[in-house]
Each structure stands twice: as structure tokens, then as C-alpha cells.
Protein backbone atom coordinates (compact mmCIF):
# COMPACT_ATOMS: atom_id res chain seq x y z
CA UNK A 1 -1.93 8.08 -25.68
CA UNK A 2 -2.25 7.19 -22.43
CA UNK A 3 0.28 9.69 -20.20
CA UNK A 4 -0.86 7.61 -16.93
CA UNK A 5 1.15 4.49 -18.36
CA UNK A 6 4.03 3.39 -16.30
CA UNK A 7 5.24 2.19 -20.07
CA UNK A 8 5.39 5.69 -20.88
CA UNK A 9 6.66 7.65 -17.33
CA UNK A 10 8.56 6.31 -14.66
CA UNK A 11 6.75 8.51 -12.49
CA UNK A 12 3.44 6.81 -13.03
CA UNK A 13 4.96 3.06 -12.26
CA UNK A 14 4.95 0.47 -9.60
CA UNK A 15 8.01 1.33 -7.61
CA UNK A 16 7.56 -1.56 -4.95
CA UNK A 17 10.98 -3.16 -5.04
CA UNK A 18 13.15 -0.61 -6.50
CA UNK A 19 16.75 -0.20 -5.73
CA UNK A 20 18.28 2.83 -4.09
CA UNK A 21 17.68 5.36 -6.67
CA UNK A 22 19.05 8.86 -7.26
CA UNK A 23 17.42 11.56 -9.36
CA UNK A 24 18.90 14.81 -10.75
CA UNK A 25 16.70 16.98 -13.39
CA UNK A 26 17.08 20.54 -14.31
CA UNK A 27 14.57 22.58 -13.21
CA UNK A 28 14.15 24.35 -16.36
CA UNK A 29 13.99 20.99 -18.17
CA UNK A 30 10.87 20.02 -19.93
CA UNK A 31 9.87 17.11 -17.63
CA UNK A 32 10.86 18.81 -14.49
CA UNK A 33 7.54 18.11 -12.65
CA UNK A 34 8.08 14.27 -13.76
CA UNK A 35 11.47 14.38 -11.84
CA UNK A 36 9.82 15.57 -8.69
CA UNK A 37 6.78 13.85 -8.98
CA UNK A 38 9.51 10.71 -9.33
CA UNK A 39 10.78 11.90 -6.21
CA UNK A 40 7.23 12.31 -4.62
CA UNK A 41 6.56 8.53 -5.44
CA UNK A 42 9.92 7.01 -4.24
CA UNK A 43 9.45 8.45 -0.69
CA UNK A 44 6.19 7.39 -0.95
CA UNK A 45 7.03 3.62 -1.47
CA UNK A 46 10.19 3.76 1.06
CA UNK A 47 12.71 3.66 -1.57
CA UNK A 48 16.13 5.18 -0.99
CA UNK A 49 16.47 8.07 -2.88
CA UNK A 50 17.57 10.85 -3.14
CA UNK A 51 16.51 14.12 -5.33
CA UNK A 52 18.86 16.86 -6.89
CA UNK A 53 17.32 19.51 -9.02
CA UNK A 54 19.62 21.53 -10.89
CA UNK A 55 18.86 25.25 -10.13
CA UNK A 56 18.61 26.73 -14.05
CA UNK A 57 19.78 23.07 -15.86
CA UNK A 58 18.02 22.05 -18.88
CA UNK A 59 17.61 19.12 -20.25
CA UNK A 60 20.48 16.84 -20.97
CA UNK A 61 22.32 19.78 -18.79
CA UNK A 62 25.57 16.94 -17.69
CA UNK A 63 26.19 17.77 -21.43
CA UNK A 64 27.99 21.30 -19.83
CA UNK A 65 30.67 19.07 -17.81
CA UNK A 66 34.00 20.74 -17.98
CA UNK A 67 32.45 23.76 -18.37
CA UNK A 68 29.87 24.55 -15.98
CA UNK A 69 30.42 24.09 -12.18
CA UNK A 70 27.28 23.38 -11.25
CA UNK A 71 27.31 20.66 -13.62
CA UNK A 72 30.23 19.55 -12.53
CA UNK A 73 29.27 19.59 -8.83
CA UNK A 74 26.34 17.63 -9.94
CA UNK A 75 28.49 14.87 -11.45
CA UNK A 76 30.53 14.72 -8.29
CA UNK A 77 27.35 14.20 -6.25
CA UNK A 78 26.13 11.16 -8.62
CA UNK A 79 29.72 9.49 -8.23
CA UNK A 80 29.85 9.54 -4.27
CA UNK A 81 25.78 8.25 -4.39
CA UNK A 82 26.94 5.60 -6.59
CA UNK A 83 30.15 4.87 -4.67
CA UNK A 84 28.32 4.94 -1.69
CA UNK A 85 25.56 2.24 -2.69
CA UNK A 86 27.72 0.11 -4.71
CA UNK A 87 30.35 -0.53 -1.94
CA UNK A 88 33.03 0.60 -3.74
């Protein structure tokens, strides 16, 4: 398996073109280093972005909303980004 494939991580595609993109990962998750090396790239081909890792968050870690308020901060964050470059 080839890990540098785009067809297998984000991280390792073409990015020319790419909407305004937001990332959260946990820091704890699995493919943390993916998330900021997706981070890395989109600043590196002038996409708008922005980058949230989630101090302690695991993967799948929205999966605590209602119950953990970092989560839920989290959640709030990816609504106004969304709001905010949707024009709504």
C-alpha cells in the first residue's frame, strides 16, 4: 500500500483549488499528525482554513456532544465557520 496516495490521505493530495476548509481532530486521535499535516498543506497552497485540535479528543470525539463542553464548544466553532462561509 502506498500511504503517499492522495486516494488514500487527504493530506498527501493536490489541494490547488480547494474551498475554504476547516479542520478539527483530536489530538489524541490516531491520525492526529494527518490533521496537522492537512493543516500544514492548506496554508501551504493558500487555502482558507482554519485548524482546531481538540486538546485530549479522540477520534470520532463530536460523538461526546451534550456531554462534554469542549465538544460542544467545538461544534459551536464549526457552525459559525460554516455560517460564516456559506453566507448564511
Amino acid at each position: 500500500m502506498d500511504f503517499t496516495d492522495p486516494a488514500i490521505s487527504i493530506a498527501n493530495a493536490d489541494l490547488t483549488g480547494l474551498p475554504p476548509t476547516t479542520v478539527h481532530y483530536g489530538e489524541y486521535e490516531t491520525l492526529a499528525d494527518d490533521g496537522a499535516e492537512l493543516g500544514r498543506r492548506l496554508a501551504d497552497f493558500k487555502v482558507t482554513s482554519e485548524v482546531h485540535p481538540m486538546p485530549e479528543g479522540q477520534h470520532s470525539f463530536v460523538l461526546g456532544a451534550g456531554r462534554v463542553p469542549e465538544v460542544d464548544q467545538a461544534i459551536q466553532q464549526m457552525g459559525q465557520w460554516l455560517r460564516k462561509h456559506l453566507g448564511t
